[in-house]
C-alpha atoms as a PDB file:
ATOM      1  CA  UNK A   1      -3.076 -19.024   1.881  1.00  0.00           C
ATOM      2  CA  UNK A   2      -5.354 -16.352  -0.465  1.00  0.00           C
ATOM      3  CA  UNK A   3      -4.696 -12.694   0.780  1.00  0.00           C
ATOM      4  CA  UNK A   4      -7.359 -11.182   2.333  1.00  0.00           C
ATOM      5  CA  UNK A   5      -7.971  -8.781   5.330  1.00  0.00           C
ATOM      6  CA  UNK A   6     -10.634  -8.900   8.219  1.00  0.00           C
ATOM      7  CA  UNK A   7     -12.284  -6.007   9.710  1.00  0.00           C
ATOM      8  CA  UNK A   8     -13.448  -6.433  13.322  1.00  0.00           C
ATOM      9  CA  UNK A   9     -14.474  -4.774  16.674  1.00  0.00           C
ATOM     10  CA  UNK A  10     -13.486  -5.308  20.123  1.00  0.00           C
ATOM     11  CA  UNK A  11     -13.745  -3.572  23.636  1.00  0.00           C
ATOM     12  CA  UNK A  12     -17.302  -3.211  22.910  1.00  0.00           C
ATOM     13  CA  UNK A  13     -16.951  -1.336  19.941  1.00  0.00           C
ATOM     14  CA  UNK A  14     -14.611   1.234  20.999  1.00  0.00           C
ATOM     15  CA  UNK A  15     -11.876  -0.490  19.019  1.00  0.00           C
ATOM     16  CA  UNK A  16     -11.801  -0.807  15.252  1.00  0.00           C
ATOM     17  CA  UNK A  17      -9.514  -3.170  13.601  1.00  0.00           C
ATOM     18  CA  UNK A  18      -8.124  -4.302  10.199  1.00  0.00           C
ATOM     19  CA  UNK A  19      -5.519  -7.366  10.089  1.00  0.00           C
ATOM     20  CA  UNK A  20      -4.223  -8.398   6.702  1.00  0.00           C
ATOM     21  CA  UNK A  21      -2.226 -11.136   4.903  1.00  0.00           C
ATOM     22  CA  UNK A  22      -1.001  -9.607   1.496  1.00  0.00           C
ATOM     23  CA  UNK A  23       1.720 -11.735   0.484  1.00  0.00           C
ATOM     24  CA  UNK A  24       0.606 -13.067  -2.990  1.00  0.00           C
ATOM     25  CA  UNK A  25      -0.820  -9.109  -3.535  1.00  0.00           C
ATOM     26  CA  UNK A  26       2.989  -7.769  -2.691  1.00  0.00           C
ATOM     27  CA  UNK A  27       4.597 -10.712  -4.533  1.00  0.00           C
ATOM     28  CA  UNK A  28       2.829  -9.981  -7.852  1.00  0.00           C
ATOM     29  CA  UNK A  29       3.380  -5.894  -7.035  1.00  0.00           C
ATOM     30  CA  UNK A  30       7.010  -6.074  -6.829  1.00  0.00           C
ATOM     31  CA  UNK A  31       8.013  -8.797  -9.790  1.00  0.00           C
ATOM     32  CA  UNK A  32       5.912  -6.306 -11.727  1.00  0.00           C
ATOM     33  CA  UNK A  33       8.151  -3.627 -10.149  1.00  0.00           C
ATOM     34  CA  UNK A  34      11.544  -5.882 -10.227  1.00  0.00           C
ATOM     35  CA  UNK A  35      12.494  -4.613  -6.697  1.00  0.00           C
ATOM     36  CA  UNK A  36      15.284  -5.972  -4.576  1.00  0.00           C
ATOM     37  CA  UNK A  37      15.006  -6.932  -1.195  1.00  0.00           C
ATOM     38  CA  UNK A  38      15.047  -3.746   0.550  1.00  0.00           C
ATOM     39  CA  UNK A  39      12.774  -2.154  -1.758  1.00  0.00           C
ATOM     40  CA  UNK A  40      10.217  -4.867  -1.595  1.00  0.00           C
ATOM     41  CA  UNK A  41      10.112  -4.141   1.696  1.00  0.00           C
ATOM     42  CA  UNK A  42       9.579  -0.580   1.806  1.00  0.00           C
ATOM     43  CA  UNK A  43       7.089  -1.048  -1.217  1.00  0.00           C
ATOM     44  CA  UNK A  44       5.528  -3.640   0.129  1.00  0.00           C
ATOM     45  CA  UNK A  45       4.598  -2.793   3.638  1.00  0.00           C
ATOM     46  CA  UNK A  46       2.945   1.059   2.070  1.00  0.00           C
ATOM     47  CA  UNK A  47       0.987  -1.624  -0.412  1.00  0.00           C
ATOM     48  CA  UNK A  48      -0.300  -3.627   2.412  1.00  0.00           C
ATOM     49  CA  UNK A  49      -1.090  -0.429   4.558  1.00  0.00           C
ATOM     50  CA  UNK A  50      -2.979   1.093   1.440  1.00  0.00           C
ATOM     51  CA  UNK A  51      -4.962  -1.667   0.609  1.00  0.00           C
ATOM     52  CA  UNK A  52      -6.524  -1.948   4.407  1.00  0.00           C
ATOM     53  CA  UNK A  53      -7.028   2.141   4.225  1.00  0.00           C
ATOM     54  CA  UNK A  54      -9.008   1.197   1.070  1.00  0.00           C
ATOM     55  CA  UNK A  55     -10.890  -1.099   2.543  1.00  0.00           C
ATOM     56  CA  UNK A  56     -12.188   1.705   4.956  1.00  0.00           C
ATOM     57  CA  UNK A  57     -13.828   3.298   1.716  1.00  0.00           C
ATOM     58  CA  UNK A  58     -17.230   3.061   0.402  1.00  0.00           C
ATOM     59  CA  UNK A  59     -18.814   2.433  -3.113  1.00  0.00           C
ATOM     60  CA  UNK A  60     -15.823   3.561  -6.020  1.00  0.00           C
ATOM     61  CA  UNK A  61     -14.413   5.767  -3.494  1.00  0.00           C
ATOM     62  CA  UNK A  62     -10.389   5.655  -3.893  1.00  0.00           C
ATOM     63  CA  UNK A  63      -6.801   6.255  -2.108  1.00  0.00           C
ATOM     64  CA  UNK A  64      -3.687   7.294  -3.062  1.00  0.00           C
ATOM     65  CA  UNK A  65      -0.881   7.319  -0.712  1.00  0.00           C
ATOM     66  CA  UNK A  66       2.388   9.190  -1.973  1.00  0.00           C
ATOM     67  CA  UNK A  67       5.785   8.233   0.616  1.00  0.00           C
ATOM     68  CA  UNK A  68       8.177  11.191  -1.381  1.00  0.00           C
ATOM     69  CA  UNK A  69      11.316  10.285   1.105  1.00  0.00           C
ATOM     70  CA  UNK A  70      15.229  11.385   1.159  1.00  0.00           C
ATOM     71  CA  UNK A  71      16.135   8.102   0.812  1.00  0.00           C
ATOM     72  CA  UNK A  72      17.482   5.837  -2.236  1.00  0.00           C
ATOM     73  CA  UNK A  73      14.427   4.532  -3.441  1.00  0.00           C
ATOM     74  CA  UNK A  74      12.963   7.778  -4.077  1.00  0.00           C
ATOM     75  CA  UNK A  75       9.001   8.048  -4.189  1.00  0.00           C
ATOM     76  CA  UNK A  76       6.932   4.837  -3.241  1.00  0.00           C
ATOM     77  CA  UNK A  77       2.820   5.428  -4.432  1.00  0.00           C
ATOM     78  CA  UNK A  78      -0.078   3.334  -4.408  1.00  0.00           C
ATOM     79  CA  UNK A  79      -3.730   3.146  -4.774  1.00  0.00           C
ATOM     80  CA  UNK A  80      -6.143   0.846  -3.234  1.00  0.00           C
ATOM     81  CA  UNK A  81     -10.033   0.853  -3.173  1.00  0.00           C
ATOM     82  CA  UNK A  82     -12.930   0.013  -1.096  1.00  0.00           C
ATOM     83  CA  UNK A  83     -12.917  -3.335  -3.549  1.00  0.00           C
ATOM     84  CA  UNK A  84      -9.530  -4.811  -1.994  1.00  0.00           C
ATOM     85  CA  UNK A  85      -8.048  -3.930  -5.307  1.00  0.00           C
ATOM     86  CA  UNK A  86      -4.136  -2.645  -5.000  1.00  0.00           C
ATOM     87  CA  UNK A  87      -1.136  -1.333  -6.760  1.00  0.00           C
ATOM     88  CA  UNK A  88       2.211  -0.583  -6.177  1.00  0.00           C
ATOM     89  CA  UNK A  89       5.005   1.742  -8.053  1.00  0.00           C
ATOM     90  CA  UNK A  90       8.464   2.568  -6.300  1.00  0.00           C
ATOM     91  CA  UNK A  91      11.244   4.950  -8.363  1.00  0.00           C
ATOM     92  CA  UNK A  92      14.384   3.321  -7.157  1.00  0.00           C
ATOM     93  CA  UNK A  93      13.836  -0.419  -7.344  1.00  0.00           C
ATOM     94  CA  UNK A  94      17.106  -1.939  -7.337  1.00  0.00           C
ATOM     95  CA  UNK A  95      17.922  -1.028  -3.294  1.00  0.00           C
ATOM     96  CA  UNK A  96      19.155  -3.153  -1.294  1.00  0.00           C
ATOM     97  CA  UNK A  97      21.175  -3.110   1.958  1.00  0.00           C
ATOM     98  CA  UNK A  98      22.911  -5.122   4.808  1.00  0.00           C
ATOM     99  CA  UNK A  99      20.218  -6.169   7.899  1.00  0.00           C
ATOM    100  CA  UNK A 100      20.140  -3.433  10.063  1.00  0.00           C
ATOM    101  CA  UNK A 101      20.901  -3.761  13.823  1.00  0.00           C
ATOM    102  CA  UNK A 102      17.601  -5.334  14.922  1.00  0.00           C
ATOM    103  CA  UNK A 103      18.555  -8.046  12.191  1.00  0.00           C
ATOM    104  CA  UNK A 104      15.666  -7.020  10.109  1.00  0.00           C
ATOM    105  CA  UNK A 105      15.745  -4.790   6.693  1.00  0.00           C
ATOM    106  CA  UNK A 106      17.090  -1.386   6.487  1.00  0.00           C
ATOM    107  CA  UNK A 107      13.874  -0.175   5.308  1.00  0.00           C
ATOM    108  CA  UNK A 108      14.047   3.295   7.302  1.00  0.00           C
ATOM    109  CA  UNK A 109      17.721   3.809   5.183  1.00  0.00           C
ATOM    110  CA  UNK A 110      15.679   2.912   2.374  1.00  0.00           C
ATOM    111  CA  UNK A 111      12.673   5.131   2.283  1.00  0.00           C
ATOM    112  CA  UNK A 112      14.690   8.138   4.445  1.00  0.00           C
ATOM    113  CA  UNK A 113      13.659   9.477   7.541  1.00  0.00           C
ATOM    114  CA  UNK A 114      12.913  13.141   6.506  1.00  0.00           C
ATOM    115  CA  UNK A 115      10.140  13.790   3.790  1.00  0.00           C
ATOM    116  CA  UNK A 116       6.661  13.506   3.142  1.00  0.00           C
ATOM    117  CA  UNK A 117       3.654  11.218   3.568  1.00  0.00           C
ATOM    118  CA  UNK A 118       0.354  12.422   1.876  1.00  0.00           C
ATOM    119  CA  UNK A 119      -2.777  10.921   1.560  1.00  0.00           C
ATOM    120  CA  UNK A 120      -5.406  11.798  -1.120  1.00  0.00           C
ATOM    121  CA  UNK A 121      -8.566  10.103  -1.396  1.00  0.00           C
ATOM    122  CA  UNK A 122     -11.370  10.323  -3.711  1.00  0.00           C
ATOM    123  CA  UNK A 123     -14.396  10.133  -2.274  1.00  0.00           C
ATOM    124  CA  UNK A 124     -16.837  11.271  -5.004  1.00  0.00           C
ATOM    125  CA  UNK A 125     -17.148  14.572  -3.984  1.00  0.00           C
ATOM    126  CA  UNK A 126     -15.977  18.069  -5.932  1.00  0.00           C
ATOM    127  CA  UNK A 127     -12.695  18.435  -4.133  1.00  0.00           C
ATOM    128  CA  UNK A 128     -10.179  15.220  -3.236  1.00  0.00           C
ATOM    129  CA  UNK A 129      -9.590  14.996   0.499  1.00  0.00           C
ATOM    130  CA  UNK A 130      -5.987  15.579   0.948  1.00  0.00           C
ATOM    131  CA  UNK A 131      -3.328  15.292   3.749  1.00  0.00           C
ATOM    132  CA  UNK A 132       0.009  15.573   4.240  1.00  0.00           C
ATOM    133  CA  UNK A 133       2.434  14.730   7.311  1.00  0.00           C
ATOM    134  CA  UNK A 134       6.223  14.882   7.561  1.00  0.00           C
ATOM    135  CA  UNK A 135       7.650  11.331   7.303  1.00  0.00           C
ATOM    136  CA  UNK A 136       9.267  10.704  11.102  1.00  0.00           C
ATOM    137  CA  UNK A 137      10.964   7.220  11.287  1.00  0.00           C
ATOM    138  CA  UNK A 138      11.060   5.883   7.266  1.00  0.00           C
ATOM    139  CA  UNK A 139       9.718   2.746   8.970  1.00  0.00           C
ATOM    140  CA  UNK A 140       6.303   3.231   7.241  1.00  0.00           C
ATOM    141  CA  UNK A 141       4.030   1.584   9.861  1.00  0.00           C
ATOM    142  CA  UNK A 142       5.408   4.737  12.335  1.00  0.00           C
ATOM    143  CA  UNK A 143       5.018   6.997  10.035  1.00  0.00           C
ATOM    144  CA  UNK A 144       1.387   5.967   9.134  1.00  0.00           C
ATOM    145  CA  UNK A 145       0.641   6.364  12.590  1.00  0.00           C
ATOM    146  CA  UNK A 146       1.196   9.614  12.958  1.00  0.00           C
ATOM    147  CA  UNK A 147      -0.638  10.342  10.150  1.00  0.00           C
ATOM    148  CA  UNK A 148      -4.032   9.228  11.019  1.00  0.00           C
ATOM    149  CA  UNK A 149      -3.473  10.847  14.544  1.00  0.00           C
ATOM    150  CA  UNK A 150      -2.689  14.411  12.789  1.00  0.00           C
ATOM    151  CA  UNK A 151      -3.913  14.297   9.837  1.00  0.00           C
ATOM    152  CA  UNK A 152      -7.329  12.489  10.856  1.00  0.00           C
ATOM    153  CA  UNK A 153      -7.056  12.728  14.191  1.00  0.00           C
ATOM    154  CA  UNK A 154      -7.824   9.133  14.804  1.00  0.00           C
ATOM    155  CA  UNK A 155      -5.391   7.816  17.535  1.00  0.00           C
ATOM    156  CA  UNK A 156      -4.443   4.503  15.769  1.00  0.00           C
ATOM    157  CA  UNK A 157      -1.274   1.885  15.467  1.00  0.00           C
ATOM    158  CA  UNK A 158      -0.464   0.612  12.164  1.00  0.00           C
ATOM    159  CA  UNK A 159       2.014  -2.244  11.109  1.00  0.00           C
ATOM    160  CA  UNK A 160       3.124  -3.662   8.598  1.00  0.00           C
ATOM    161  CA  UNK A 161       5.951  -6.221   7.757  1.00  0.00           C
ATOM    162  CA  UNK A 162       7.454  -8.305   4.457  1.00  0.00           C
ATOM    163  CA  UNK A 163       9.613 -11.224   4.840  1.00  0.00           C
ATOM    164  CA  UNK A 164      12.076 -11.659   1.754  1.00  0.00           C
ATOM    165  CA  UNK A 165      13.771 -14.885   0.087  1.00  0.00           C
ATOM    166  CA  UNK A 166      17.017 -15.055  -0.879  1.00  0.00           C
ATOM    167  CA  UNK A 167      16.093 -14.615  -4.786  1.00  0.00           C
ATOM    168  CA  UNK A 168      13.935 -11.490  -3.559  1.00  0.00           C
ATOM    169  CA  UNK A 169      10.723 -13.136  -3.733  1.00  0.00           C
ATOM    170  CA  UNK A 170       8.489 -12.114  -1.049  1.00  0.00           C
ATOM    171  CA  UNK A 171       7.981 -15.185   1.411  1.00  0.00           C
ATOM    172  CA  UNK A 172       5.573 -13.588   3.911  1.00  0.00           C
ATOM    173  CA  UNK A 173       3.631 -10.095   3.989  1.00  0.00           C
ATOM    174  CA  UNK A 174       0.936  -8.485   6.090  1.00  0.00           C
ATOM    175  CA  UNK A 175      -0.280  -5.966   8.551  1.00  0.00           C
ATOM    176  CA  UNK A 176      -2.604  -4.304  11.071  1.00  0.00           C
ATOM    177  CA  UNK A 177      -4.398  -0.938  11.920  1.00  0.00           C
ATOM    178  CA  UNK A 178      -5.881  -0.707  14.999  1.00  0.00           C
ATOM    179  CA  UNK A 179      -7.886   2.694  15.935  1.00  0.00           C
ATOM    180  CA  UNK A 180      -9.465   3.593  18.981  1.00  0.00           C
ATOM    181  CA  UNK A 181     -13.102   5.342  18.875  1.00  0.00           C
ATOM    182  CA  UNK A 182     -13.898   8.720  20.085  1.00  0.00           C
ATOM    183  CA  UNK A 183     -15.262   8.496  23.878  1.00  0.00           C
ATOM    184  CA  UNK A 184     -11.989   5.662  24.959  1.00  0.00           C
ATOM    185  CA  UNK A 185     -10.542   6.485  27.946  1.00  0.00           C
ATOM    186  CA  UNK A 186      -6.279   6.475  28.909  1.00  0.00           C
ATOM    187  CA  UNK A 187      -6.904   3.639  30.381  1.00  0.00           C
ATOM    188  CA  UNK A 188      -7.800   1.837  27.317  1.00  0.00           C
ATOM    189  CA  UNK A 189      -5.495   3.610  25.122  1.00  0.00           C
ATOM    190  CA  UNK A 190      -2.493   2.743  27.020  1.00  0.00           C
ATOM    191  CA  UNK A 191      -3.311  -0.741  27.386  1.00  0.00           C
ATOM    192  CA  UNK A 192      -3.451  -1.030  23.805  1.00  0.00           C
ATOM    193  CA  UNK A 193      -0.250   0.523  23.347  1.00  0.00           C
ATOM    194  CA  UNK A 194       1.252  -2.028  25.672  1.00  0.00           C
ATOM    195  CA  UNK A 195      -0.353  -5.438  24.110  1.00  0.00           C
ATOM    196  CA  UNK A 196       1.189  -4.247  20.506  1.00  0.00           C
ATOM    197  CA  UNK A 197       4.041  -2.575  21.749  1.00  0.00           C
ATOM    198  CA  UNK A 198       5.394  -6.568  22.795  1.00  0.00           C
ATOM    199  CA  UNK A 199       3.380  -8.063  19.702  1.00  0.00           C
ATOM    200  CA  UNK A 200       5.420 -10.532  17.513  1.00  0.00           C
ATOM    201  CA  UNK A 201       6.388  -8.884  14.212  1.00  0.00           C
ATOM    202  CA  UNK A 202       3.225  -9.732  11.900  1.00  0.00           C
ATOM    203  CA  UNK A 203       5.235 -11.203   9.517  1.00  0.00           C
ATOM    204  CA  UNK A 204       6.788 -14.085  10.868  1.00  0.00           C
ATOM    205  CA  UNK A 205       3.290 -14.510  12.447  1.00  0.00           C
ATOM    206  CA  UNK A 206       2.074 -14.995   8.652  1.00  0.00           C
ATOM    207  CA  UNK A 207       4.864 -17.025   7.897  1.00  0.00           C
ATOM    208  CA  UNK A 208       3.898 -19.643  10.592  1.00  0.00           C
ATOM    209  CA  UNK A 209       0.331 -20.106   9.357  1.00  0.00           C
ATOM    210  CA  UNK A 210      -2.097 -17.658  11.131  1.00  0.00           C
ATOM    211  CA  UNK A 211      -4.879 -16.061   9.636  1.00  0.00           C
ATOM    212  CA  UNK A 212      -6.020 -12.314   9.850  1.00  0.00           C
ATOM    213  CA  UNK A 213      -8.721 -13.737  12.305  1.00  0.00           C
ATOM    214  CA  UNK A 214      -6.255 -15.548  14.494  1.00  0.00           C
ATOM    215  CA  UNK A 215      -3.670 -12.492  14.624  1.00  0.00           C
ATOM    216  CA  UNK A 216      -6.475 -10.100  15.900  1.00  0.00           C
ATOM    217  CA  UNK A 217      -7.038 -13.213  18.485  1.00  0.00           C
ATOM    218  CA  UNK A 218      -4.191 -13.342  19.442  1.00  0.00           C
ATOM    219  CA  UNK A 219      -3.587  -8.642  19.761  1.00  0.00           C
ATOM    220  CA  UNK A 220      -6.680  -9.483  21.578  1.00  0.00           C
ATOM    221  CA  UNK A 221      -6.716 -12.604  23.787  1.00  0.00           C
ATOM    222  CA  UNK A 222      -8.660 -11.507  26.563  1.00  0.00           C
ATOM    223  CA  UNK A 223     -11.254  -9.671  24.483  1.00  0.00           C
ATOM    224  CA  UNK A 224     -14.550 -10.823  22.431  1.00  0.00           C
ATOM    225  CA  UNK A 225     -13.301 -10.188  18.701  1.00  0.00           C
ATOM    226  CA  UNK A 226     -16.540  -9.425  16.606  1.00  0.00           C
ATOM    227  CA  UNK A 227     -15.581 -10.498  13.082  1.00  0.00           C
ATOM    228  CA  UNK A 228     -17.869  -7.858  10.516  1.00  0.00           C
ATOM    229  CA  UNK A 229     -16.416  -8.460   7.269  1.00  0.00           C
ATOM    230  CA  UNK A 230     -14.115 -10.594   5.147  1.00  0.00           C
ATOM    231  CA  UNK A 231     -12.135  -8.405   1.643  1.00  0.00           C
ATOM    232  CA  UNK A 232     -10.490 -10.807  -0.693  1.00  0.00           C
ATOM    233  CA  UNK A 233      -6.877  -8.243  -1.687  1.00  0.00           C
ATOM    234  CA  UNK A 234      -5.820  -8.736  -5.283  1.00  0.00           C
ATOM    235  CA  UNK A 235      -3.463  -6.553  -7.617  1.00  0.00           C
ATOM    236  CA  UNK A 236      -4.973  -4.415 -10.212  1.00  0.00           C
ATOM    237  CA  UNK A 237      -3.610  -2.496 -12.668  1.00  0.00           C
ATOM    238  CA  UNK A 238      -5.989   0.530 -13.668  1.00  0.00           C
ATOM    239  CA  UNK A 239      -4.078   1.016 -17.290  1.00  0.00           C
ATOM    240  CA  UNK A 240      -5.866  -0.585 -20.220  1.00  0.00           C
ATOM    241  CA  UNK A 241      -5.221  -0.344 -23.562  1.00  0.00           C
ATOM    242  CA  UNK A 242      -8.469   2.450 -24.442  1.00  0.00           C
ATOM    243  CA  UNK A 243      -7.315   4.438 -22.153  1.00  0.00           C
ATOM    244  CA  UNK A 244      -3.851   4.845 -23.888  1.00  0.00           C
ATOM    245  CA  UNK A 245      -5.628   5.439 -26.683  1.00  0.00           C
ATOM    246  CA  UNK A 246      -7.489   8.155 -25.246  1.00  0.00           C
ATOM    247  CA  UNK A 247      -4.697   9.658 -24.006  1.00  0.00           C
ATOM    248  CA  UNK A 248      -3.031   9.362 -28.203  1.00  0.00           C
ATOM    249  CA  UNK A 249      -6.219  10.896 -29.163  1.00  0.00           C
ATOM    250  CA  UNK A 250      -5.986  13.802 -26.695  1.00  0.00           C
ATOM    251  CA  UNK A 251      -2.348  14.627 -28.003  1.00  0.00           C
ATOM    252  CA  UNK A 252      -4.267  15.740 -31.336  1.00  0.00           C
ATOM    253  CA  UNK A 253      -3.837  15.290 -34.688  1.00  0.00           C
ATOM    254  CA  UNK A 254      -0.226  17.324 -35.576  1.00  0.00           C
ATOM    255  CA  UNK A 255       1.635  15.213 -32.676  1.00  0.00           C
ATOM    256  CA  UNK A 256       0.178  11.985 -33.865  1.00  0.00           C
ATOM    257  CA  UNK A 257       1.370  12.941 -37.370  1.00  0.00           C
ATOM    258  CA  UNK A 258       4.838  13.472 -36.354  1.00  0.00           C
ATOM    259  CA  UNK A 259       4.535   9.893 -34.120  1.00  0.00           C
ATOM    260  CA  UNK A 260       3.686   8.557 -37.533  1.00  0.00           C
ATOM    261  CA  UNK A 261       6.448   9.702 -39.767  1.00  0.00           C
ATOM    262  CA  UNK A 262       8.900  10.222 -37.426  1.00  0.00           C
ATOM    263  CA  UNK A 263       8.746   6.936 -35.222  1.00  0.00           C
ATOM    264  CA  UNK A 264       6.663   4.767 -37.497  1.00  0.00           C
ATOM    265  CA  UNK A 265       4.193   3.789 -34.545  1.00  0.00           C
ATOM    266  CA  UNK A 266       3.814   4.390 -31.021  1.00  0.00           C
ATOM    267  CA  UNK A 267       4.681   2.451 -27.513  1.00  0.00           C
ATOM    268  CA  UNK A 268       3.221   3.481 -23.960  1.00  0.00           C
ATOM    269  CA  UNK A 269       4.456   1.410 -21.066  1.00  0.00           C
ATOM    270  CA  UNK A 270       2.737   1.463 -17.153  1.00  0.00           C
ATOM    271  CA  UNK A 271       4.431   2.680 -14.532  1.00  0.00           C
ATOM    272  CA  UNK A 272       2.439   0.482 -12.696  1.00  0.00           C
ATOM    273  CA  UNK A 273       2.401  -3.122 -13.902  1.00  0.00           C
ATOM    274  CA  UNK A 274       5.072  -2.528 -16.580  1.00  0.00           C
ATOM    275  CA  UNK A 275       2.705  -3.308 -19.402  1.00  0.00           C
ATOM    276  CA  UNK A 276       3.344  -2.574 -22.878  1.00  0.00           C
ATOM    277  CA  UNK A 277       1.374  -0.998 -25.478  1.00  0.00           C
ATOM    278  CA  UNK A 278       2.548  -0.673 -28.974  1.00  0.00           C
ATOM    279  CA  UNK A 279       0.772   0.753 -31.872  1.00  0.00           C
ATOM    280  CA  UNK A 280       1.161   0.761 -35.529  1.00  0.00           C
ATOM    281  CA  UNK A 281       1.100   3.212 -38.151  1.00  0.00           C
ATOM    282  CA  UNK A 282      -2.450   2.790 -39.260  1.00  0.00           C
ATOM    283  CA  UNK A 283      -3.543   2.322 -35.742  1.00  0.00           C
ATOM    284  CA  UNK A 284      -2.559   5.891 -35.108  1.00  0.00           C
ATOM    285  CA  UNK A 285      -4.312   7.278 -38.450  1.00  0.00           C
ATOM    286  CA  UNK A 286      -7.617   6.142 -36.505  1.00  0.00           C
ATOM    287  CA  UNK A 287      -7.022   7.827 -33.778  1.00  0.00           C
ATOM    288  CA  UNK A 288      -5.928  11.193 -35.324  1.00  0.00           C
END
């Protein structure tokens, strides 16, 4: 099945919701990234979550989300746009640990459970929008959660969830963020609470078959779900090889001199998508 996410409306529009299947996205993120299976999780569950918070953007709007943990993998980042477009980065990725005792991966020993989670997003204007919460479970989709209800104040439940193979290819990955508009009552809040509170995890629901339409279905069986738009998610690396060269170019001419005679050329690899960019001798003298 492509990856993709939905965004839909229920309880007469006083619920807004985003349901996701990212697996081929998170797949592609973390062989770039070489994670184990831990780590894929961890990585892949803040790609998923990023690309739906990108997909709440406008125009060439953009998000970063930064997860700076105490934990073994060490930072987790990545962007996502309004154009379904995602990327993925994680410090640590060789982290891997026994199932924890819900049988499912460690992810919260992985990430930590003290820290930060901060959110930037471009949005066009003079100054980024930036905000910043204290991580509280490592979990990611908890953490998230709390976000958007301090940071945004947007009472909301996200979730997320990566299924591994043995050979740490990812077999199944998606997610969910469901917010409730200003004006709900209790009454609707706490029934929410209670339908995904005893929701099957999202990932084996992925792994059986279902669709972003049929999960939201079946969070909301007994409601009319108003399908608004369909986002195709892909990865997408933002590196290229002009802009390396830009950044040569801005070194000026003395450092690219000493690249020159000292190193005989020049190589730049992305964080990112692990890309290499070499450059020889006399492609440096142009950009002096």
């Amino acid at each position: 099945m492509k990856d993709y996410l939905v965004k839909a409306t229920t309880h007469q529009g006083m619920v807004r919701a985003y349901a996701a299947i990212s697996t081929n996205t998170v797949e592609e993120v973390c062989r770039r990234q070489d994670t184990w299976a831990t780590a894929t999780a961890a990585l892949g569950r803040t790609v998923t979550i990023t690309a739906m918070m990108g997909a709440m953007l406008k125009g060439e709007e953009t998000i970063t989300v930064k997860m700076e943990g105490d934990g073994p993998v060490g930072v987790i980042i990545a962007d996502g746009n309004a154009n379904g477009e995602t990327r993925g980065y994680i410090t640590n990725p060789h982290v891997d640990f026994d199932l924890n005792d819900h049988g499912k991966l460690d992810v919260a020993r992985a990430v930590g459970t003290s820290g930060s989670l901060r959110v930037i997003k471009d949005l066009g204007l003079k100054d980024y929008f930036t905000g910043e919460v204290p991580i509280i479970s490592g979990e990611i989709g908890e953490d998230f959660t709390y976000y958007f209800a301090h940071s945004e104040q947007t009472p909301s439940a996200v979730g997320a969830g990566v299924l591994v193979n043995p050979d740490h290819s990812v077999l199944a990955s998606g997610g969910f963020i469901i917010q409730v508009m200003p004006g709900a009552d209790e009454e609707l809040i706490n029934e929410l609470e209670e339908q995904i509170q005893s929701f099957p995890a999202i990932s084996s629901l992925i792994q059986e078959g279902n669709s972003p339409e049929e999960i939201l279905q079946r969070l909301f069986p007994d409601e009319e779900v108003k399908m608004l738009e369909q986002l195709p998610l892909v990865f997408k690396c933002k590196c290229s090889r002009d802009r390396i060269e830009q950044a040569i170019s801005g070194l000026g001419a003395k450092e690219i001199q000493s690249m020159i005679e000292e190193d005989h050329g020049a190589e730049a690899s992305c964080h990112f998508c692990n890309e290499v960019y070499r450059f020889t001798e006399d492609e440096l003298e142009l950009l002096k």
